[in-house]
C-alpha atoms as a PDB file:
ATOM      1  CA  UNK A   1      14.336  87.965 222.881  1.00  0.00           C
ATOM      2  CA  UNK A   2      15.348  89.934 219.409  1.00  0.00           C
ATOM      3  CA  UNK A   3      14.841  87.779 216.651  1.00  0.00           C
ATOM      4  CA  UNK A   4      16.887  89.781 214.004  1.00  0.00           C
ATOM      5  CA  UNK A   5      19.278  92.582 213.569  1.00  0.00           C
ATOM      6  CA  UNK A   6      19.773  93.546 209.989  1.00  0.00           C
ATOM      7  CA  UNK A   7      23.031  95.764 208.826  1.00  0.00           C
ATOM      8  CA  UNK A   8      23.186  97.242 205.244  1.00  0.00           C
ATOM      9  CA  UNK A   9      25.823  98.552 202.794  1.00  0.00           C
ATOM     10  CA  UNK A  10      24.913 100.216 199.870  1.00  0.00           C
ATOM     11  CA  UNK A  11      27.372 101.142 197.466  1.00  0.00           C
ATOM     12  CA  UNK A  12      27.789 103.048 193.952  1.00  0.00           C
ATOM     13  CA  UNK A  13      24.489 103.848 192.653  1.00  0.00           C
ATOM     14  CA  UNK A  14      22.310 107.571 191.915  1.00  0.00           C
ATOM     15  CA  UNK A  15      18.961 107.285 191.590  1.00  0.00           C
ATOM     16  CA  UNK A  16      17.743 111.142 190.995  1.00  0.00           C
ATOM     17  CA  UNK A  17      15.377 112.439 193.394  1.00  0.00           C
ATOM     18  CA  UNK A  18      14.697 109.070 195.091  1.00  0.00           C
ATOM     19  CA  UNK A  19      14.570 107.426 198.182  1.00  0.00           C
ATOM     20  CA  UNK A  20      13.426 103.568 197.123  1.00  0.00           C
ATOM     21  CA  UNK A  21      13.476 101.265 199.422  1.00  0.00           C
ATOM     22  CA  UNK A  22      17.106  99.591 198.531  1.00  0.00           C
ATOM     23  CA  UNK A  23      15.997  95.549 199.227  1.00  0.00           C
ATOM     24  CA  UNK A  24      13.111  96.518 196.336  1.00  0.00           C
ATOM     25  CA  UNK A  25      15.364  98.274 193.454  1.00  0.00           C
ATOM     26  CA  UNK A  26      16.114  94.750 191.751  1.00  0.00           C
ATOM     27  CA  UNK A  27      12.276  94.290 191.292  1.00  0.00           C
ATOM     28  CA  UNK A  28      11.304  97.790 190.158  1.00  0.00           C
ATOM     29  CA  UNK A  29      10.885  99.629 193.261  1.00  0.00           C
ATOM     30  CA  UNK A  30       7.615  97.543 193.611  1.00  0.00           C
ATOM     31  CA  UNK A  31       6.670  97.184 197.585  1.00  0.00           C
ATOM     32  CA  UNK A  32       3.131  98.403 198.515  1.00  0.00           C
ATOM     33  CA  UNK A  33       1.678  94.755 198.555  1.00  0.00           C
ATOM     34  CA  UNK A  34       4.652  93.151 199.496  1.00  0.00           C
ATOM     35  CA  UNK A  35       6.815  94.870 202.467  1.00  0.00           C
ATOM     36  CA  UNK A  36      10.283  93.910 202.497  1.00  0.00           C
ATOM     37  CA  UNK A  37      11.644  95.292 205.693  1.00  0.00           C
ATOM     38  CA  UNK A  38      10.728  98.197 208.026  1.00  0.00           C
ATOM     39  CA  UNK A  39      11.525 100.730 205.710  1.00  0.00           C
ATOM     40  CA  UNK A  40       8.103  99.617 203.259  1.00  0.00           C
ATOM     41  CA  UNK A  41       5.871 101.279 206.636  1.00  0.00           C
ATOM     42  CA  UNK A  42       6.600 104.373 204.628  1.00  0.00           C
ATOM     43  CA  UNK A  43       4.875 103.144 201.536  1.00  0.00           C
ATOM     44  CA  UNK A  44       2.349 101.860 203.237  1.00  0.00           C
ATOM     45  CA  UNK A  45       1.798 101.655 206.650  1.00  0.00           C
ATOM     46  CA  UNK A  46       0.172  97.923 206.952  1.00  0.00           C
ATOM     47  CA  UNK A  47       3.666  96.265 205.960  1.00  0.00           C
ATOM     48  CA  UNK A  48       4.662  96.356 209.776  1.00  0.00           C
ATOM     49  CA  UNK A  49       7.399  92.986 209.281  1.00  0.00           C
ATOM     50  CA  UNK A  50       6.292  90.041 211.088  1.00  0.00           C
ATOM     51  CA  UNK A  51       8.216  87.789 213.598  1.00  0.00           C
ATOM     52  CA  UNK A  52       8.129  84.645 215.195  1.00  0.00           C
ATOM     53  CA  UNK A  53       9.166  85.905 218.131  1.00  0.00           C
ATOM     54  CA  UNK A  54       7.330  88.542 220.442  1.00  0.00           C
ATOM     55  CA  UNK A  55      10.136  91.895 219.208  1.00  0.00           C
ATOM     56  CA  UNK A  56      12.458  92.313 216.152  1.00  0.00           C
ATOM     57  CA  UNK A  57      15.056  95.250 215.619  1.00  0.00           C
ATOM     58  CA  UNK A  58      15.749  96.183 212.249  1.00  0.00           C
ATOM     59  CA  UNK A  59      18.763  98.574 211.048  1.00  0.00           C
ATOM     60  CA  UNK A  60      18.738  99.736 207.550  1.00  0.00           C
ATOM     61  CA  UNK A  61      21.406 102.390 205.945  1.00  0.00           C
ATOM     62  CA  UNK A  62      22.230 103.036 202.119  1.00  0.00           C
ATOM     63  CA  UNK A  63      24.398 105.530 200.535  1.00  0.00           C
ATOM     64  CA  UNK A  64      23.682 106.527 197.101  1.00  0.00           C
ATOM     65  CA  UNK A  65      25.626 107.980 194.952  1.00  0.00           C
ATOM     66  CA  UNK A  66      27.934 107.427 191.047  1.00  0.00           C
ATOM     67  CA  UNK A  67      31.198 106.700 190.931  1.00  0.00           C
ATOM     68  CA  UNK A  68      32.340 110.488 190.162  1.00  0.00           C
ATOM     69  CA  UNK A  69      30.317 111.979 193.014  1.00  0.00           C
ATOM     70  CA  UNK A  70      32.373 109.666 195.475  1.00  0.00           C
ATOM     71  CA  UNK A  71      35.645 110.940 194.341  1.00  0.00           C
ATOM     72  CA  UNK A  72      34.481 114.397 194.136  1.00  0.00           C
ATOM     73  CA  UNK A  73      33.276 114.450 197.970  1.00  0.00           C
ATOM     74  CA  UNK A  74      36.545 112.611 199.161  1.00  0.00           C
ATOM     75  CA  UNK A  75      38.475 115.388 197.327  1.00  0.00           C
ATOM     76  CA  UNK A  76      36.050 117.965 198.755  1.00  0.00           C
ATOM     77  CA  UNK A  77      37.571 118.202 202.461  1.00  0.00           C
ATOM     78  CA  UNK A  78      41.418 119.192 201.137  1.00  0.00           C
ATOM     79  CA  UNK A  79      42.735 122.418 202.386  1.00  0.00           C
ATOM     80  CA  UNK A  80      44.707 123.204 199.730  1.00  0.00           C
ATOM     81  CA  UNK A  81      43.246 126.107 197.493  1.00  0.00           C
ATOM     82  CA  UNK A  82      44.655 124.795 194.425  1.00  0.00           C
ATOM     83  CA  UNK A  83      43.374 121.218 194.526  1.00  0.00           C
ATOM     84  CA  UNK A  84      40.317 122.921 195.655  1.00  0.00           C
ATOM     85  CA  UNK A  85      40.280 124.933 192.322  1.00  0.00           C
ATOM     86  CA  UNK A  86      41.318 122.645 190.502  1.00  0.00           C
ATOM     87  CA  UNK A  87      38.308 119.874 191.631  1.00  0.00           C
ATOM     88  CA  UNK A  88      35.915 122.560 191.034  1.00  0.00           C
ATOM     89  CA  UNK A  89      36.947 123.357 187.404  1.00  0.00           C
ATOM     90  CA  UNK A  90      37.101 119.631 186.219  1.00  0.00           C
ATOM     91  CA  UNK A  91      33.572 119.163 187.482  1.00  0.00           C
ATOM     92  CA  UNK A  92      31.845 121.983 185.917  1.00  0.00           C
ATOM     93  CA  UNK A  93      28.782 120.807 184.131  1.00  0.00           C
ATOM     94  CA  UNK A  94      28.803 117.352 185.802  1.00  0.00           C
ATOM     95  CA  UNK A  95      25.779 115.732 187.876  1.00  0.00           C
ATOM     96  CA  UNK A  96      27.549 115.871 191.737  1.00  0.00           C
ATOM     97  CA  UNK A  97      25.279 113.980 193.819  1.00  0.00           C
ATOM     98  CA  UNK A  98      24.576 112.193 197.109  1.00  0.00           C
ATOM     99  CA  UNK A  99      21.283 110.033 198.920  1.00  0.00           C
ATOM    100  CA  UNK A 100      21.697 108.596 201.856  1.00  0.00           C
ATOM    101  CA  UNK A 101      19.211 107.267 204.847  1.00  0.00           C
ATOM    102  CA  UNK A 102      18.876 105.410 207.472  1.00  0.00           C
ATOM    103  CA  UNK A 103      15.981 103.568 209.759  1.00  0.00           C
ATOM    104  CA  UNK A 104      16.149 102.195 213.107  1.00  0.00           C
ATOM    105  CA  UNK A 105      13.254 100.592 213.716  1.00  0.00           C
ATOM    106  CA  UNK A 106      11.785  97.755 216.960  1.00  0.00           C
ATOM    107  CA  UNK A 107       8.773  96.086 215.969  1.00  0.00           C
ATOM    108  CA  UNK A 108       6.548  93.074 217.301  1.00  0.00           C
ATOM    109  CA  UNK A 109       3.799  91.202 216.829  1.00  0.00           C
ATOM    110  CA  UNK A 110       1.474  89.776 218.840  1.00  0.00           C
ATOM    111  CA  UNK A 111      -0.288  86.550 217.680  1.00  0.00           C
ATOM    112  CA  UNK A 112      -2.847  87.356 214.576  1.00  0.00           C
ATOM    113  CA  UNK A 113      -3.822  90.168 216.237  1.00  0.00           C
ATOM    114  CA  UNK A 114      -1.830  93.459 216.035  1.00  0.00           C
ATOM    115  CA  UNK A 115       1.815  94.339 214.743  1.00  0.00           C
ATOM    116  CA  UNK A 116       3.255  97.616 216.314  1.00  0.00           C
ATOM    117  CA  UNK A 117       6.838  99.238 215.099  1.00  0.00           C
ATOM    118  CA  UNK A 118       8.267 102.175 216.445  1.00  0.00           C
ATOM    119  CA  UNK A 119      11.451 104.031 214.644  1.00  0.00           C
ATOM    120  CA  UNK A 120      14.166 107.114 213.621  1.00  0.00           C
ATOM    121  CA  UNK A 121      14.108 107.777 210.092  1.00  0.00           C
ATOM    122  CA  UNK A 122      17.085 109.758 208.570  1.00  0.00           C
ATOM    123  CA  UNK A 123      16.905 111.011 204.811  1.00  0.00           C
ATOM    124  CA  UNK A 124      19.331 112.805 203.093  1.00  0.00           C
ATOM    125  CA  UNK A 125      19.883 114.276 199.669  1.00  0.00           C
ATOM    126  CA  UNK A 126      22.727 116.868 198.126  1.00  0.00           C
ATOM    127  CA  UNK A 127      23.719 118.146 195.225  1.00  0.00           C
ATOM    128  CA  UNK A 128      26.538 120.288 194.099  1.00  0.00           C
ATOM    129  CA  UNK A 129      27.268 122.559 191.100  1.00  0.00           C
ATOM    130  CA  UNK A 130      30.631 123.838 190.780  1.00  0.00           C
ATOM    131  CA  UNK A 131      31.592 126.831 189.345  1.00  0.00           C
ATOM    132  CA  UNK A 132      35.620 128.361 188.114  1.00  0.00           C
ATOM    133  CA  UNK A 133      35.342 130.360 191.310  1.00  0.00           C
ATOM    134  CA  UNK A 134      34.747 133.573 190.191  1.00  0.00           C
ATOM    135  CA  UNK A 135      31.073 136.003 190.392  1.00  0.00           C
ATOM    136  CA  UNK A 136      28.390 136.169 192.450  1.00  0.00           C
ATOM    137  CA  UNK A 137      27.427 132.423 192.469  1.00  0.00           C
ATOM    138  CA  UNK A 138      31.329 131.142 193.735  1.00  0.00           C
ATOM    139  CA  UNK A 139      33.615 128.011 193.516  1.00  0.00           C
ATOM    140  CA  UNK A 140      30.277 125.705 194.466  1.00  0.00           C
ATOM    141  CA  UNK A 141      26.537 126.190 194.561  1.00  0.00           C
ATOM    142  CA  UNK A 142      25.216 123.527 197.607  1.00  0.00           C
ATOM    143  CA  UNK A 143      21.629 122.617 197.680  1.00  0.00           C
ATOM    144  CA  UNK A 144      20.951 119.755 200.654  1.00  0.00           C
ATOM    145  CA  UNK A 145      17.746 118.630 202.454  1.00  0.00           C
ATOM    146  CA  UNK A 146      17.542 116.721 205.195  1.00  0.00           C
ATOM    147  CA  UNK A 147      14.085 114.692 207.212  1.00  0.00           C
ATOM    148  CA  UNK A 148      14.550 113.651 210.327  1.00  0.00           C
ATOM    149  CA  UNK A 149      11.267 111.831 211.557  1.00  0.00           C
ATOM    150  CA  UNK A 150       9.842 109.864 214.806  1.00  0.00           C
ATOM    151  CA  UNK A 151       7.831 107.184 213.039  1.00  0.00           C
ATOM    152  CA  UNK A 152       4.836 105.291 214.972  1.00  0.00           C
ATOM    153  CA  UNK A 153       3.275 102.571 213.470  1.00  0.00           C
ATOM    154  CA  UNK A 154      -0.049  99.857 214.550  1.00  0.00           C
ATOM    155  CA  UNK A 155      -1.448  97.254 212.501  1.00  0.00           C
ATOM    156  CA  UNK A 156      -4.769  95.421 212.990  1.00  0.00           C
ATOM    157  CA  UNK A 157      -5.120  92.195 211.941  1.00  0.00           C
ATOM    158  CA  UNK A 158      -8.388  90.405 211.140  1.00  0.00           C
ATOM    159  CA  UNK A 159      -8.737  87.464 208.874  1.00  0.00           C
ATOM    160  CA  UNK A 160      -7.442  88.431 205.593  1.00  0.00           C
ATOM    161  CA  UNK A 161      -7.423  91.845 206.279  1.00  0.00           C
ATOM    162  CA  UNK A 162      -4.037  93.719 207.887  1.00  0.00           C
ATOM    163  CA  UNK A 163      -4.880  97.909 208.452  1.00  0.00           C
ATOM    164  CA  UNK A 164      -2.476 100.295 208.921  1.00  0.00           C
ATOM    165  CA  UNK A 165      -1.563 103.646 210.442  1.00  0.00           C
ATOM    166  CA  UNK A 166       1.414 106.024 210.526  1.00  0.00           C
ATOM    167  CA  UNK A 167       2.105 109.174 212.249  1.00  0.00           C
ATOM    168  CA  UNK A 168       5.512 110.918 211.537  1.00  0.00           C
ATOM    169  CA  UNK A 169       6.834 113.550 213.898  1.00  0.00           C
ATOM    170  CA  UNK A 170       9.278 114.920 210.692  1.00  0.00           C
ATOM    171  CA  UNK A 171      11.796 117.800 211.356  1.00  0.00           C
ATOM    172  CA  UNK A 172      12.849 119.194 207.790  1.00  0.00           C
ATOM    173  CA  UNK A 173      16.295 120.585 207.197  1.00  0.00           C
ATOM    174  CA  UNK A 174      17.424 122.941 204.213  1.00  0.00           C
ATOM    175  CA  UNK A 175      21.272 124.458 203.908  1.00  0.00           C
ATOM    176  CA  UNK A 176      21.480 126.256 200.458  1.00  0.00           C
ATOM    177  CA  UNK A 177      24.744 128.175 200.404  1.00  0.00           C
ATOM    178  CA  UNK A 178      27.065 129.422 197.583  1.00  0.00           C
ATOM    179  CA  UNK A 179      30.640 128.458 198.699  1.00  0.00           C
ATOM    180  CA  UNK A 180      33.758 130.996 197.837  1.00  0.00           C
ATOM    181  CA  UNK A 181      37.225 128.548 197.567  1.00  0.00           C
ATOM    182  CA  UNK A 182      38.248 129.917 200.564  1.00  0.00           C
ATOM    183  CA  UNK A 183      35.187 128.626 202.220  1.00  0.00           C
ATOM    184  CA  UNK A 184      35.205 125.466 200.908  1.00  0.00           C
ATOM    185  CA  UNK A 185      39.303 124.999 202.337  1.00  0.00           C
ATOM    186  CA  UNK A 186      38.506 126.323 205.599  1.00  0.00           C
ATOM    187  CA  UNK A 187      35.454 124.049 206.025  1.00  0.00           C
ATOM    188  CA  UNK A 188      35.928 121.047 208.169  1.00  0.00           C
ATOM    189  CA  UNK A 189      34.908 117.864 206.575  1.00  0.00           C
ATOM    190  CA  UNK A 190      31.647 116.814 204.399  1.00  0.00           C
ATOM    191  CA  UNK A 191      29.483 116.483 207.296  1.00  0.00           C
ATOM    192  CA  UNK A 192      29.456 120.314 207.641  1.00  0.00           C
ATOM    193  CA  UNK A 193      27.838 120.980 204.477  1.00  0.00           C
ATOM    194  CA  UNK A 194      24.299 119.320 205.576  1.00  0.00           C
ATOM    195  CA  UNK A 195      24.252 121.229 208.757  1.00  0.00           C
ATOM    196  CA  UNK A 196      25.382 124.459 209.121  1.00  0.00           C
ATOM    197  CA  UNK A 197      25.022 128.231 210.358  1.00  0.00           C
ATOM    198  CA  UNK A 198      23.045 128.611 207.161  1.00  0.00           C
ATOM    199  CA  UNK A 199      20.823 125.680 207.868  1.00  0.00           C
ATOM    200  CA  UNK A 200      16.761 126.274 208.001  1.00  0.00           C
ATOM    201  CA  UNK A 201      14.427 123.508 209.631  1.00  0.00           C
ATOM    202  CA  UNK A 202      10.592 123.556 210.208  1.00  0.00           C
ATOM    203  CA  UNK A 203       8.695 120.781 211.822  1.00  0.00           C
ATOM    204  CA  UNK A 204       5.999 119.191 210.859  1.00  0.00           C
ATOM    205  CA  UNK A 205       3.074 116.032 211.934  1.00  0.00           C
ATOM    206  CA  UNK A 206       2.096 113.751 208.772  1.00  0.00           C
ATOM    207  CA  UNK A 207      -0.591 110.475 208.911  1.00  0.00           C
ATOM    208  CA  UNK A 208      -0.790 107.919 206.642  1.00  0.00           C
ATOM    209  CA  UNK A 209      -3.242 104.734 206.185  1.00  0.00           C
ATOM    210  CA  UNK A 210      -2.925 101.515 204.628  1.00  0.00           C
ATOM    211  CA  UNK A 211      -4.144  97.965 204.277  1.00  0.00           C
ATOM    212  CA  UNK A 212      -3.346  94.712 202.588  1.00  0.00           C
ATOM    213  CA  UNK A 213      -6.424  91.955 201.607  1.00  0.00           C
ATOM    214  CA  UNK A 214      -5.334  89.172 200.961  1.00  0.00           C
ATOM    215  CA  UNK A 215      -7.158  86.386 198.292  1.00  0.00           C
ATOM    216  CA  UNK A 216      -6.778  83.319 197.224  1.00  0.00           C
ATOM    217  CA  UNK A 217      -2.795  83.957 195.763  1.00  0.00           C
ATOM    218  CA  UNK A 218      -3.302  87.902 195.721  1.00  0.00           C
ATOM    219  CA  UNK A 219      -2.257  90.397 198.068  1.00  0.00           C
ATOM    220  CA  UNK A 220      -4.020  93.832 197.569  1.00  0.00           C
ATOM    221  CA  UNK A 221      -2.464  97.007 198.873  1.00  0.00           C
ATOM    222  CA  UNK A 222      -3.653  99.997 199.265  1.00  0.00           C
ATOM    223  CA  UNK A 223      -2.109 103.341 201.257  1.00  0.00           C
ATOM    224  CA  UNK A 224      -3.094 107.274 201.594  1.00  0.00           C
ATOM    225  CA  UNK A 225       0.011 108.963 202.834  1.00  0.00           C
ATOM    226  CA  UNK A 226       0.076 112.752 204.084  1.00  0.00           C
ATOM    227  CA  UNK A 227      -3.489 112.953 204.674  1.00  0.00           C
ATOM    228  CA  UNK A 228      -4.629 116.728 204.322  1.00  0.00           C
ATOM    229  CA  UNK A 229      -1.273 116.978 203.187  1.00  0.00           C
ATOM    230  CA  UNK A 230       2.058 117.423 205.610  1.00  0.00           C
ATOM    231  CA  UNK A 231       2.940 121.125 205.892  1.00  0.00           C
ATOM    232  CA  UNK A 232       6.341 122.804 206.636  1.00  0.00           C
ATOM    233  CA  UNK A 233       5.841 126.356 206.794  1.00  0.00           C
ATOM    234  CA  UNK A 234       7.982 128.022 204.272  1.00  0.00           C
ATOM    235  CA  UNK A 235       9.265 125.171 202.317  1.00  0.00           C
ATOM    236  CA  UNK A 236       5.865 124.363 201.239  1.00  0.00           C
ATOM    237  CA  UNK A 237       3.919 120.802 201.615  1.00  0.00           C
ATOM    238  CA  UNK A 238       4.093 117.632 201.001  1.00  0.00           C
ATOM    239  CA  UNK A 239       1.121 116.513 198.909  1.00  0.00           C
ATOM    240  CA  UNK A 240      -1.437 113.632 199.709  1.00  0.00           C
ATOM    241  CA  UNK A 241      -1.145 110.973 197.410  1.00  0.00           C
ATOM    242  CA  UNK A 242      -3.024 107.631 196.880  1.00  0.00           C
ATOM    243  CA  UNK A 243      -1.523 104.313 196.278  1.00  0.00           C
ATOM    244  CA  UNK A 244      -2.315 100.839 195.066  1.00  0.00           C
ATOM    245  CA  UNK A 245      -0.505  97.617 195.039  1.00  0.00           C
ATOM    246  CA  UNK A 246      -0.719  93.695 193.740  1.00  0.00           C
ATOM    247  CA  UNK A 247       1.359  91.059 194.182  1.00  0.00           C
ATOM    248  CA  UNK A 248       0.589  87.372 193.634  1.00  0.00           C
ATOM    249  CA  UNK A 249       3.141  84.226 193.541  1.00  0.00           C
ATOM    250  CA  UNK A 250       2.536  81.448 190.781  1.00  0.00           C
ATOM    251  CA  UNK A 251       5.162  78.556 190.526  1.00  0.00           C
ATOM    252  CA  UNK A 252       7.670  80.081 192.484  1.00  0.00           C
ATOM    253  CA  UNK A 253       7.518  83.685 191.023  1.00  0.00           C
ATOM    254  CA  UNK A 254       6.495  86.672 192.873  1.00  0.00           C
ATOM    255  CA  UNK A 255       4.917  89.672 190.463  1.00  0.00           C
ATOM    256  CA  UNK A 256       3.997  92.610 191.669  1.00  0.00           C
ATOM    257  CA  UNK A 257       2.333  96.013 189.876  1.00  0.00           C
ATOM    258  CA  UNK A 258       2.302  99.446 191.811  1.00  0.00           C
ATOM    259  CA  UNK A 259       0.308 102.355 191.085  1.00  0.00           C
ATOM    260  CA  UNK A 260       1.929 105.195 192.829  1.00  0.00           C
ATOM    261  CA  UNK A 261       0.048 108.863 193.179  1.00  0.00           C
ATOM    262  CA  UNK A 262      -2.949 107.479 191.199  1.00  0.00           C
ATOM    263  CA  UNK A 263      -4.929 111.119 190.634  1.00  0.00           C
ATOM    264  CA  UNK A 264      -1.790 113.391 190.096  1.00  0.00           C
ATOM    265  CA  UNK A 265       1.033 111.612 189.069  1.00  0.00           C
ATOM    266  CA  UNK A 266       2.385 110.637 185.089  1.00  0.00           C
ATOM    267  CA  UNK A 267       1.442 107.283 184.082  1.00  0.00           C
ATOM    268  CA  UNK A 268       4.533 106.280 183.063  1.00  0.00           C
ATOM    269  CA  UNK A 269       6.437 107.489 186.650  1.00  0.00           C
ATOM    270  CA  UNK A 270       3.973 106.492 188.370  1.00  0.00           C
ATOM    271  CA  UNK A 271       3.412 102.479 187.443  1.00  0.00           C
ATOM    272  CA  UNK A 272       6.400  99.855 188.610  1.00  0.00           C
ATOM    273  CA  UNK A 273       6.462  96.516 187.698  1.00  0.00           C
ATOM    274  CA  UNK A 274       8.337  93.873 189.135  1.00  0.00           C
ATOM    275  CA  UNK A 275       9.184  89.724 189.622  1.00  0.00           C
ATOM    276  CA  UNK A 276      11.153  87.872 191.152  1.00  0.00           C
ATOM    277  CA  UNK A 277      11.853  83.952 191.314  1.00  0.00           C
ATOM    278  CA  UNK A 278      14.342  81.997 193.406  1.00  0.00           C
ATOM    279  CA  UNK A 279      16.287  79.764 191.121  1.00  0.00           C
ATOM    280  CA  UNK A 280      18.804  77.331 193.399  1.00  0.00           C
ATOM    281  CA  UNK A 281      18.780  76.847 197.212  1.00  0.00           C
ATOM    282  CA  UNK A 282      19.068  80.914 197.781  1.00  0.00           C
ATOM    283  CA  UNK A 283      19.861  82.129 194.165  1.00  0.00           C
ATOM    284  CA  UNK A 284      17.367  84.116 192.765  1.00  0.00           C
ATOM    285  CA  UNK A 285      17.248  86.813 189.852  1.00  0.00           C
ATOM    286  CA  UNK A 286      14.680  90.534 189.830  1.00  0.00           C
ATOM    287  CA  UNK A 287      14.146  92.055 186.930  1.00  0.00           C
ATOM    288  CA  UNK A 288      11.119  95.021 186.894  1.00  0.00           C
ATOM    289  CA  UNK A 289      10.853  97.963 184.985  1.00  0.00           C
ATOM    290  CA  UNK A 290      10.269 101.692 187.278  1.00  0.00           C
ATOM    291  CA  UNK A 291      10.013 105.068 185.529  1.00  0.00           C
ATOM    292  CA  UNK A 292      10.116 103.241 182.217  1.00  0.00           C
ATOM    293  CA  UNK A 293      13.665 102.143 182.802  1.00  0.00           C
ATOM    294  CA  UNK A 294      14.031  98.354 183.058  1.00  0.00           C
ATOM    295  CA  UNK A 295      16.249  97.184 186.403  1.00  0.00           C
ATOM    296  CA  UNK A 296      17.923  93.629 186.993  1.00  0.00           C
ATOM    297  CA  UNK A 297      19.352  92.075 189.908  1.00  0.00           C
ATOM    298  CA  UNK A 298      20.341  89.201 191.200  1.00  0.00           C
ATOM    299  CA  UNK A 299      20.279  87.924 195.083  1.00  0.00           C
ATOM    300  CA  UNK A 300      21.618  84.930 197.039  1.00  0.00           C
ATOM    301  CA  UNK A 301      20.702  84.193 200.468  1.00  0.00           C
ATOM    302  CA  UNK A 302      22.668  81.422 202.664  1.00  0.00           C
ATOM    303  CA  UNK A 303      22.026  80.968 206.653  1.00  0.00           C
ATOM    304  CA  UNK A 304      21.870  84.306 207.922  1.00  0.00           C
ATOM    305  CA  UNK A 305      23.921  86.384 204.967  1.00  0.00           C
ATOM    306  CA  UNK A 306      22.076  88.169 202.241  1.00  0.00           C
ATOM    307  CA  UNK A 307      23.568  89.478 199.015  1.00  0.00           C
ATOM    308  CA  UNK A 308      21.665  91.669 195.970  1.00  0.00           C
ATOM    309  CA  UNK A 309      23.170  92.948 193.061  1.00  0.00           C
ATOM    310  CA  UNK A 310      20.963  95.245 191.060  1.00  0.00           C
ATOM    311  CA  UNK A 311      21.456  97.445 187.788  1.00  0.00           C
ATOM    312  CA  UNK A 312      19.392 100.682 187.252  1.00  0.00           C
ATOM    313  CA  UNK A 313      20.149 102.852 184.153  1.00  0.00           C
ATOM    314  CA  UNK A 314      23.519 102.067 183.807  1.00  0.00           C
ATOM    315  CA  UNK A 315      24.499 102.240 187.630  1.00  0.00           C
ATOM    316  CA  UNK A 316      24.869  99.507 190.319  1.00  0.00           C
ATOM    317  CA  UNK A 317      23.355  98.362 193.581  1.00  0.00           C
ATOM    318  CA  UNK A 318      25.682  95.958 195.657  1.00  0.00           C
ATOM    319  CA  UNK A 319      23.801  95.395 198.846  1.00  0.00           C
ATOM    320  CA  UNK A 320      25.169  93.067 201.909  1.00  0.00           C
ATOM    321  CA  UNK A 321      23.075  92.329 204.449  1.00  0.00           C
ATOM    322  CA  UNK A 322      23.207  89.522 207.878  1.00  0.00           C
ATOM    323  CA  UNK A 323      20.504  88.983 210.406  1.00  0.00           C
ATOM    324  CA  UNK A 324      20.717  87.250 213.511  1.00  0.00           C
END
């Protein structure tokens, strides 16, 4: 009845104050008019994934993070005040820093006529700033926020035209705490620091629309996301913003250009580019270029398995994937 389950690992890589979707990284983040998995309903809600058969389940999860955050949070559950100190001093100054999420989504589609996709979104970001232990401000400043959202999703299909429309049932999460050492010993493991006694959370309903026309070689895609903008009480709003996508494939090459926030955001953050060509039975290279930074990957898929390696900045993306 399923037609695919598909399990992620993400390893090794900070991307600062983003959640991309990980399958799109290689090709510059670029995804509005092309949907790569479940996780591109967030970018725009008409990129529902199709199946063959009637219902698909899809399970994404990344972690995000460099090399020195990953040592620093395996060091971070000792109980042993000196190590403790010790961590904190030889990170002072250094970028400490974790992303991770998650989506579970089922999905189907139903002839030419409609795609539907319900799903549990999970979004996480931290960052730490350690201190020598002493003042006001502690061993360890902790800033982490957290979105945990019901995500409902229909898309209308008529000719060359696929609609879209989200509505997110998002509970946000906020735990900003300054640690003491002897906190930071007599706290249990990592998990602790994202939810907490000192944890906030306000709710909140967000809608988003989207479509996709397709011409000749061109997909077009357009999305509104947070219409009337997404409120959350005393940490503020999420802003509308308007989005625009094309992708077209030409001798085996897929390009795409994204427009992201077209009336508020900075040109140069705001416009990804991206291609990607298959080379040999499965082996195919990305390259794109996102917040004027150039990325590179490569991918091979074979039977069910699905391997991408992508470079952003200096860090790396190793992503596994099967589906079955």
């Amino acid at each position: 009845m399923f037609r695919k389950i598909t399990l992620t690992a993400l390893l090794s890589i900070y991307i600062n104050g983003s959640s991309l979707n990980i399958n799109s990284l290689g090709m510059g983040g670029v995804d509005i008019a092309i949907g790569s998995n479940s996780k591109s309903t967030l970018l725009n809600p008409a990129n529902i994934p199709s199946t063959l058969d009637r219902f698909g389940v899809e399970l994404l999860s990344s972690i995000l993070m460099n090399s020195r955050s990953l040592k620093f949070i395996k060091r971070l559950s000792s109980n042993d005040y000196g190590d403790i100190s010790e961590l904190m001093n030889r990170n002072i100054g250094k970028s400490l820093n974790i992303i991770g999420d998650t989506i579970l989504s089922i999905y189907a589609s139903y002839g030419d006529s409609y795609r539907w996709l319900i799903g549990a979104y999970e979004n996480v970001v931290g960052e730490f700033i350690t201190h020598t232990g002493f003042g006001s401000i502690g061993a360890m400043e902790s800033f982490v926020y957290r979105d945990s959202t019901l995500l409902g999703s229909l898309n209308l299909i008529r000719d060359d035209i696929r609609f879209g429309f989200n509505i997110r049932f998002v509970e946000r999460y906020s735990t900003i705490k300054n640690y003491t050492i002897g906190e930071i010993v007599e706290t249990d493991g990592i998990l602790d620091y994202f939810n907490n006694r000192y944890t906030k959370s306000e709710s909140g309903v967000a809608f988003d629309i989207g479509g996709i026309y397709h011409i000749d070689r061109f997909n077009i895609g357009v999305s509104l996301l947070n219409i009337g903008d997404t409120k959350f009480g005393e940490f503020g709003k999420d802003n509308s913003s308007s989005n625009i996508g094309i992708s077209t494939k030409y001798s085996g090459t897929l390009f795409g250009v994204d427009y992201i926030d077209i009336f508020h955001g900075d040109i140069e953050e705001s416009i990804r580019f991206g291609v990607s060509r298959e080379l040999f039975r499965g082996l195919g290279v990305k390259s794109g270029v996102i917040n004027g930074n150039l990325t590179v990957g490569l991918y091979y898929r074979y039977s069910t398995l699905n391997l991408s390696l992508s470079s952003y900045r200096g860090r790396y993306q190793l992503m596994v994937s099967n589906s079955w």
